[in-house]
Protein backbone atom coordinates (compact mmCIF):
# COMPACT_ATOMS: atom_id res chain seq x y z
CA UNK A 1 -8.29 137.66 34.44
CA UNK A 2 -7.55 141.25 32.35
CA UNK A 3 -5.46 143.76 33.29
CA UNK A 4 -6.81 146.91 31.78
CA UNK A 5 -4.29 150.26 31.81
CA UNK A 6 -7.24 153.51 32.18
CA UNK A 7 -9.84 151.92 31.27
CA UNK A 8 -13.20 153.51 31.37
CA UNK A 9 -14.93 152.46 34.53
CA UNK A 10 -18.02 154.15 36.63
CA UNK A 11 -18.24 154.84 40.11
CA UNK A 12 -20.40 152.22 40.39
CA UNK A 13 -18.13 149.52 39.68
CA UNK A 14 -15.20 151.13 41.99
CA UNK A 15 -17.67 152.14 44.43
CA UNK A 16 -18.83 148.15 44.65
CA UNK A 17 -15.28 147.40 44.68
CA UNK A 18 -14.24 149.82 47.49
CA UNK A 19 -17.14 148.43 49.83
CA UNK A 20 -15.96 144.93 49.47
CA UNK A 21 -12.69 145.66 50.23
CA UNK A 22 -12.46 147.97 52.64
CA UNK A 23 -14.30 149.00 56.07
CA UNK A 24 -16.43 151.85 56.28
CA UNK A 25 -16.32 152.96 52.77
CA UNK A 26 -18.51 155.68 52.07
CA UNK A 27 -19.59 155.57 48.19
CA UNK A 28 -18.06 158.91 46.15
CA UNK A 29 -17.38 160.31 43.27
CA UNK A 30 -14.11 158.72 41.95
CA UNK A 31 -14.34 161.24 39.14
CA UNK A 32 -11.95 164.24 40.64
CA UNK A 33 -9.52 161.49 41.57
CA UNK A 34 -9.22 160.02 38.20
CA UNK A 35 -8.44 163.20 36.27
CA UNK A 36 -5.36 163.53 38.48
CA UNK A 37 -4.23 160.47 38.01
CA UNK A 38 -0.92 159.59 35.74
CA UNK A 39 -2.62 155.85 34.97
CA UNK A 40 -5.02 153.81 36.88
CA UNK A 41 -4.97 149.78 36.46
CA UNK A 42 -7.68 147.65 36.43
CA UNK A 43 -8.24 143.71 37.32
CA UNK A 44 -11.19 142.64 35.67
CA UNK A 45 -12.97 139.08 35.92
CA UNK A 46 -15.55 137.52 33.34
CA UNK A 47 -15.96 141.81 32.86
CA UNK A 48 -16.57 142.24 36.70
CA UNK A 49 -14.21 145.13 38.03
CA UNK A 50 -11.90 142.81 40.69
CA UNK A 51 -8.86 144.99 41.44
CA UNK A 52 -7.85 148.64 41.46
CA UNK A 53 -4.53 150.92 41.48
CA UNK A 54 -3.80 154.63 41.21
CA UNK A 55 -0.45 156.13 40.00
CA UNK A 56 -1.18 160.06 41.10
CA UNK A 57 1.10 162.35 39.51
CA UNK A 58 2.84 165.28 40.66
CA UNK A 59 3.26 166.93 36.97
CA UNK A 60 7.08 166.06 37.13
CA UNK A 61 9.18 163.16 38.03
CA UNK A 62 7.18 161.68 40.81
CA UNK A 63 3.94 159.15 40.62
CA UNK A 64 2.34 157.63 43.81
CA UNK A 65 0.96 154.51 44.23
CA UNK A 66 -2.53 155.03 45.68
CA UNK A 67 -6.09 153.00 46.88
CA UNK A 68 -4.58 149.53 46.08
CA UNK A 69 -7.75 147.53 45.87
CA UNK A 70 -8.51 143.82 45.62
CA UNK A 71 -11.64 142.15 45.91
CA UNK A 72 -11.52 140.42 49.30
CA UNK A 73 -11.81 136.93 47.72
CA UNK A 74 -8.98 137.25 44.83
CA UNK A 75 -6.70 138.52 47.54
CA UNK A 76 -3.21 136.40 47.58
CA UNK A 77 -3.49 135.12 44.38
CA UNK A 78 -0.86 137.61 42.55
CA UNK A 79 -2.98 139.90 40.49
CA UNK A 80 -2.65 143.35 43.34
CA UNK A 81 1.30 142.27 42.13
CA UNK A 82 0.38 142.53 38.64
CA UNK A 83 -1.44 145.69 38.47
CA UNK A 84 1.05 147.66 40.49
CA UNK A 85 3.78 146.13 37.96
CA UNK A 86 1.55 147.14 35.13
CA UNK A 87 1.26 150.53 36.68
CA UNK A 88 5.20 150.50 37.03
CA UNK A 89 5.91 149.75 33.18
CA UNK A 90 3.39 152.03 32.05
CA UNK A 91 4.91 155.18 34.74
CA UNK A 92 8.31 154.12 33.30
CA UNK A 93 6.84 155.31 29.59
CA UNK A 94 6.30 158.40 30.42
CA UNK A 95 9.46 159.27 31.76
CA UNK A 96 8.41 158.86 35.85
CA UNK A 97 11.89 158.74 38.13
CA UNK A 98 10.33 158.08 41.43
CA UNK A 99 7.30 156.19 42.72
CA UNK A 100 6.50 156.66 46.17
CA UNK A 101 3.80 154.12 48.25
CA UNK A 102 2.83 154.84 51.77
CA UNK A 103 1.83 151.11 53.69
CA UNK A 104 0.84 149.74 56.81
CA UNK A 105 2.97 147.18 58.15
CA UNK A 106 1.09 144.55 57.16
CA UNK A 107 1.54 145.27 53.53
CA UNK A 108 5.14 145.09 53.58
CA UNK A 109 5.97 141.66 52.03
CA UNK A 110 3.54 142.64 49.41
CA UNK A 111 5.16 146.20 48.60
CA UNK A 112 8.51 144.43 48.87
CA UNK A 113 7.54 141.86 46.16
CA UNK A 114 6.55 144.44 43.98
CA UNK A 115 9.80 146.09 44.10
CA UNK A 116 9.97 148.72 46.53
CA UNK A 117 12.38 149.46 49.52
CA UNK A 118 11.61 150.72 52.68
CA UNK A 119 12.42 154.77 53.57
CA UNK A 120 11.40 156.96 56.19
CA UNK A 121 8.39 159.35 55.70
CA UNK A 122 6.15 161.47 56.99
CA UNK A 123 2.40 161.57 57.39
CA UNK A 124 -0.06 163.99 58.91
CA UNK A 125 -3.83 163.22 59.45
CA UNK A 126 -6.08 166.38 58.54
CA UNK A 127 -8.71 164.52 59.82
């Protein structure tokens, strides 16, 4: 297993990703996400794209930890903990204070592992 920080990767490969992992996903253009991103991590496997992460950036002192993706049959096996810890060291370099990570319940333990503590927050759906 490789953990890659940015590397180049098509929407292909997330969009294969993204529809094993998660229901209903709708194949897009990762493109406009990227560009706004601080760093993205990557899990790859004999070259086959396994796990995502997104650190978004707000331009300041903030990064958010976004689309946590792992291939449905690598889950529990510690690389989602690596990435977002790779994603972590590499916010810490350039300069980040804060990051933030919306979950559902179910992802506590995991988010909890990886070093971050419970707050209160807000969320509206646009949808």
């Amino acid at each position: 297993m490789e953990i890659k920080i940015s590397p180049a990767v098509t929407n292909d490969e997330l969009n294969t990703l993204f529809a094993a992992a998660w229901n209903n996903h709708s194949s897009r253009d990762f493109g406009p996400i990227l560009t706004r991103r601080l760093v993205y991590i990557c899990a790859y496997i004999d070259d086959q794209l396994v796990g995502f992460v997104n650190f978004a950036w707000d331009g300041g002192v903030h990064a958010f930890l976004l689309d946590t993706t792992m291939h449905p049959n690598l889950q529990h096996r510690g690389i989602g903990l690596q990435m977002v810890q790779a994603g972590i060291h590499a916010a810490r370099s350039y300069g980040i204070e804060w990051i933030h990570v919306d979950y559902e319940l179910r992802l506590h333990e995991f988010y909890t592992r990886c070093g971050f503590i419970p707050t209160l927050a807000g969320l509206i759906n646009l949808k």
